[in-house]
Protein backbone atom coordinates (compact mmCIF):
# COMPACT_ATOMS: atom_id res chain seq x y z
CA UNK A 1 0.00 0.00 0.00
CA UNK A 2 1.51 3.51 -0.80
CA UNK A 3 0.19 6.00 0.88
CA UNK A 4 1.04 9.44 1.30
CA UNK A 5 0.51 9.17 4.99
CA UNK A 6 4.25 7.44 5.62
CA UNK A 7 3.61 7.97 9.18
CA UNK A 8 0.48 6.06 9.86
CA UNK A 9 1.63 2.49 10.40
CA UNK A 10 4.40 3.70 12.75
CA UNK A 11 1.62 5.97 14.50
CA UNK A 12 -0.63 2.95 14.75
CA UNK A 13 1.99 0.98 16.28
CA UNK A 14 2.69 3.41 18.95
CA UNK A 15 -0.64 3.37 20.39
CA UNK A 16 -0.91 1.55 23.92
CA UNK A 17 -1.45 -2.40 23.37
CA UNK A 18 -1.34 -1.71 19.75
CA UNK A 19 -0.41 -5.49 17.68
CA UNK A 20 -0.23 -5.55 13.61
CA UNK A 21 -1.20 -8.85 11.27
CA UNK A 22 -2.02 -9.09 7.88
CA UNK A 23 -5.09 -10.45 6.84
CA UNK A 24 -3.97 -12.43 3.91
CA UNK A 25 -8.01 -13.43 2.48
CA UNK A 26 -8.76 -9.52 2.62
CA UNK A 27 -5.14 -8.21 1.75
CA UNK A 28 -6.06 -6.21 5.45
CA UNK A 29 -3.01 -5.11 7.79
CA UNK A 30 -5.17 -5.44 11.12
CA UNK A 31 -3.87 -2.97 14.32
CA UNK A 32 -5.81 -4.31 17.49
CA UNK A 33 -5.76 -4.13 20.99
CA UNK A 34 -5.54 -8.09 22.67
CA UNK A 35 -7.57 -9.07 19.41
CA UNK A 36 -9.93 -6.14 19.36
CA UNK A 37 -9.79 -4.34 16.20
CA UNK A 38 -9.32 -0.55 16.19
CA UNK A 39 -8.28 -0.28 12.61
CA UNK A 40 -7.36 -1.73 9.40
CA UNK A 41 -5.25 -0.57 5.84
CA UNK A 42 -6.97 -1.69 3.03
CA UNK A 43 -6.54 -1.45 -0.81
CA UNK A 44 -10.12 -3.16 -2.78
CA UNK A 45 -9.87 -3.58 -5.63
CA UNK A 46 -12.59 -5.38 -8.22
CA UNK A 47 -15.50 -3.86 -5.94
CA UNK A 48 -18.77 -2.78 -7.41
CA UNK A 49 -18.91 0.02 -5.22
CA UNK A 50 -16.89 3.27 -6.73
CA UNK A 51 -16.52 5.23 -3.75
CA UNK A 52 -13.65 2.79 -2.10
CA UNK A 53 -12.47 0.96 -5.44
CA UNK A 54 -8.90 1.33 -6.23
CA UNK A 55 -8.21 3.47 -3.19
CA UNK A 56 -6.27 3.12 -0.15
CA UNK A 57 -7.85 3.35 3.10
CA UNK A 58 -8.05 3.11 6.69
CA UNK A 59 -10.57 1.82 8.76
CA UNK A 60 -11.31 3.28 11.97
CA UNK A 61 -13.88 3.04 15.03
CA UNK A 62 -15.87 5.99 15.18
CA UNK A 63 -18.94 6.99 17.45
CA UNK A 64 -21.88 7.41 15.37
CA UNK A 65 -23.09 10.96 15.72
CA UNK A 66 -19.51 12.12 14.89
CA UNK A 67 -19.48 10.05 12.13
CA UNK A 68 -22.07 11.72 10.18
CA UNK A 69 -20.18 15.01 11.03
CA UNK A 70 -17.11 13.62 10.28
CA UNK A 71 -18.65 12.49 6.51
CA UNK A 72 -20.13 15.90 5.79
CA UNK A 73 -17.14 18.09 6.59
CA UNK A 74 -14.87 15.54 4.69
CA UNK A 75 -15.46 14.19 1.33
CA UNK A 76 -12.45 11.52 2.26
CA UNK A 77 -14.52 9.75 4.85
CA UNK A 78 -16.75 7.47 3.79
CA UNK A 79 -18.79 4.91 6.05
CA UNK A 80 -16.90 1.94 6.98
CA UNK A 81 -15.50 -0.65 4.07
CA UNK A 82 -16.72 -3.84 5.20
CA UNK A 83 -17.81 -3.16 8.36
CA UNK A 84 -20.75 -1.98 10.56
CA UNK A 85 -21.10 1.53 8.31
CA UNK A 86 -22.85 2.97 11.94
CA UNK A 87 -19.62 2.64 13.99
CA UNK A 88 -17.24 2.29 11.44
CA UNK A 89 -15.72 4.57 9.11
CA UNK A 90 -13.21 4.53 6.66
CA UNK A 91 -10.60 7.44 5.57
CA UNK A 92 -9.28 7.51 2.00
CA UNK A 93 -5.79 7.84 2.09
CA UNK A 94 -4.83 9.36 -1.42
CA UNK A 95 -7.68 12.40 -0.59
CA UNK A 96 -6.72 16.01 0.96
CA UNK A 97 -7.59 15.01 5.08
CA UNK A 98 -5.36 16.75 6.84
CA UNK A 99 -2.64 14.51 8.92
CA UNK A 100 -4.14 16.47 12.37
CA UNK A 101 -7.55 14.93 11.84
CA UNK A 102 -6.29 11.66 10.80
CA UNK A 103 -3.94 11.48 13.82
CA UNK A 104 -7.01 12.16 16.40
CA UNK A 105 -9.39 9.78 14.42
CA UNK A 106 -6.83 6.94 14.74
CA UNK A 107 -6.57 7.44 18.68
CA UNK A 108 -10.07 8.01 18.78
CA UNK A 109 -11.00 4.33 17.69
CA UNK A 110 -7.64 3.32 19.61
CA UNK A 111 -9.65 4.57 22.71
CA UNK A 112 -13.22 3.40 21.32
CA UNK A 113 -11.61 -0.06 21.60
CA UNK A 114 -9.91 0.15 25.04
CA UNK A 115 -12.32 1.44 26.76
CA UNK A 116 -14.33 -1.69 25.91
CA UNK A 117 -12.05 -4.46 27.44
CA UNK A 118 -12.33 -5.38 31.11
CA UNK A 119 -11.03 -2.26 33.77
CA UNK A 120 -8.05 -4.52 34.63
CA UNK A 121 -6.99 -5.12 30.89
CA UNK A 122 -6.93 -1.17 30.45
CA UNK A 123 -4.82 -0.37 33.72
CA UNK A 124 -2.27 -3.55 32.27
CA UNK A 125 -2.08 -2.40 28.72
CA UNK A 126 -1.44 1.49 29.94
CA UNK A 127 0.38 -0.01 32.76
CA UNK A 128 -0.83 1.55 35.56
């Protein structure tokens, strides 16, 4: 995947907890949290559906009233590829989003995720 976002694996990574696999039946590189997924880098190809065909993307956890926002402020996000399009969305990565709202999306669904595992996962994975 080329991307003009360089930095986004290596931000991924550096998220509390954060773990990286690659999906070989979906061609997905998966970032999750002990299994959870908070987001995945796509390229589909072959789709019927124009809007994510042939681009890069990254899926991301997103709360649902932002999400709307989110889409109307930005033609770049689109609802989630392959996922549940109400709490998922997905950023195109060859568009004009600016790096500061990717950055804040990606720890937004980092913390969407977290925040769902048991109290004594969280204070272990942020090692308190």
């Amino acid at each position: 995947i080329c991307m003009k976002y360089d930095w986004l694996d290596h931000y991924l990574l550096s998220l509390s907890g954060a773990e990286k696999d690659y999906k070989p039946e979906w061609a997905w590189f998966r970032y999750m949290i002990r299994g959870k997924l908070f987001a995945a880098v796509c390229s589909p190809s072959g789709m019927k559906d124009e809007a994510y065909n042939g681009h890069d993307l990254v899926n991301l956890k997103c709360d649902p009233a932002r999400s709307e926002i989110l889409r109307a402020a930005h033609p770049e996000i689109l609802p989630g590829f392959y996922c549940d399009k109400r709490t998922w969305i997905a950023c195109l990565l060859d568009g004009e989003l600016p790096d500061d709202v990717l950055r804040e999306l990606c720890a937004q669904s980092h913390e969407l995720v977290l925040r769902k595992l048991p109290k004594y996962v969280q204070r272990e994975i942020l090692g308190e």
